[in-house]
Protein backbone atom coordinates (compact mmCIF):
# COMPACT_ATOMS: atom_id res chain seq x y z
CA UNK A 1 -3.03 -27.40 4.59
CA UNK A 2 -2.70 -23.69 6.31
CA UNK A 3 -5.72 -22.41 4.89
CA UNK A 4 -8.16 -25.27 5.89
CA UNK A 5 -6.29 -25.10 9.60
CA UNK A 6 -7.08 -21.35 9.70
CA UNK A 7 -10.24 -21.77 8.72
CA UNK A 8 -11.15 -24.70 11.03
CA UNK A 9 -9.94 -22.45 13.98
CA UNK A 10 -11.48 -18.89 13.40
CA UNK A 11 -14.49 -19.95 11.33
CA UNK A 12 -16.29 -20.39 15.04
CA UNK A 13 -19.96 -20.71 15.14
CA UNK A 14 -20.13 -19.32 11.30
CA UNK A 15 -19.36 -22.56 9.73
CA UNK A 16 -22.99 -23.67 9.27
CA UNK A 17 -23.64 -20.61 6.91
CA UNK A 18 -20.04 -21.07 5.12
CA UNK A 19 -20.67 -24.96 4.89
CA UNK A 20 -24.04 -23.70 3.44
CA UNK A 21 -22.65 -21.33 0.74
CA UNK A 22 -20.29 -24.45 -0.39
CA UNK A 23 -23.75 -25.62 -1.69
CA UNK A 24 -22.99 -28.45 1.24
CA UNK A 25 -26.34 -30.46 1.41
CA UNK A 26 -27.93 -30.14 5.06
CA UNK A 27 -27.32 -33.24 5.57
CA UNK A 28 -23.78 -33.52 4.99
CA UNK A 29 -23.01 -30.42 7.49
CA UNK A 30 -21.59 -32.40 10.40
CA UNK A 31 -17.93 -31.57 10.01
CA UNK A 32 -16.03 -28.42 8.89
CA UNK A 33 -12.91 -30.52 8.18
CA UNK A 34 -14.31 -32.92 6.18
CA UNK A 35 -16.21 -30.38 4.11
CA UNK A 36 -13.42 -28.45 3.38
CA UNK A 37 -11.31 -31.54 2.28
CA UNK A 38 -14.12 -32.88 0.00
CA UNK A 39 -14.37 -29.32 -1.51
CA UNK A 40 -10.68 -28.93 -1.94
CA UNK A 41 -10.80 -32.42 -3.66
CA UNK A 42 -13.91 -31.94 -6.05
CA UNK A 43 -12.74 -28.78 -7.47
CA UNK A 44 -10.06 -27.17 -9.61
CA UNK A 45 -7.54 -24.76 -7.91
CA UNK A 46 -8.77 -21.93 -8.92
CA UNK A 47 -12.27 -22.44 -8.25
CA UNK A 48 -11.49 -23.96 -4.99
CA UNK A 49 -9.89 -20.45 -3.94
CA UNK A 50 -12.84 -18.80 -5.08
CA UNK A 51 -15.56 -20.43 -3.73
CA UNK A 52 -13.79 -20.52 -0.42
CA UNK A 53 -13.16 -16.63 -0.24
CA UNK A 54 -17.29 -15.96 -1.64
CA UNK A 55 -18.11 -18.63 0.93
CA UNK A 56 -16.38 -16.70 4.22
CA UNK A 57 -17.65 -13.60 2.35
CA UNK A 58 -21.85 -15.32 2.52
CA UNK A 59 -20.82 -16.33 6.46
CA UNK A 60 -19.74 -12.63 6.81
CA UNK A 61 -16.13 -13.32 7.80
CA UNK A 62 -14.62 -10.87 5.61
CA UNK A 63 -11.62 -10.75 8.86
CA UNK A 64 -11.00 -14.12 8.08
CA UNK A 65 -11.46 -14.44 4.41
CA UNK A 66 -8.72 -11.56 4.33
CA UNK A 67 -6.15 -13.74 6.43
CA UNK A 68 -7.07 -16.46 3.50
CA UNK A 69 -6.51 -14.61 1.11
CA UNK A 70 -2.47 -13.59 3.08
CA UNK A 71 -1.95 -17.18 2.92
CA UNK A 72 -2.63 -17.72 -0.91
């Protein structure tokens, strides 16, 4: 999927604090791409899209949570 691409790229050294506001346990935050797919999976579209764009928001990457955003 484009977005989790995008976000796997740019997210950088941030993902710790996204994977964090994703309510990710600390144990579980070993990999960005599996995060995102077991987020994408457990939740309903429209609260996937929103937890995504608060979560880039918490890991202050409002740059990249507004190229999300393009691509929905």
């Amino acid at each position: 999927d484009r977005v989790h691409s995008l976000i796997i790229l740019e997210l950088g050294r941030s993902w710790i604090e996204f994977a964090r506001a994703l309510n990710v346990r600390e144990c579980e935050v070993d990999d960005l791409k599996q995060i995102l797919q077991n987020h994408h999976a457990n939740s309903n579209h429209r609260v996937w899209k929103t937890e995504l764009l608060e979560a880039l928001n918490k890991a202050r990457r409002n740059d990249l949570k507004k190229s999300v955003q393009n691509l929905f």
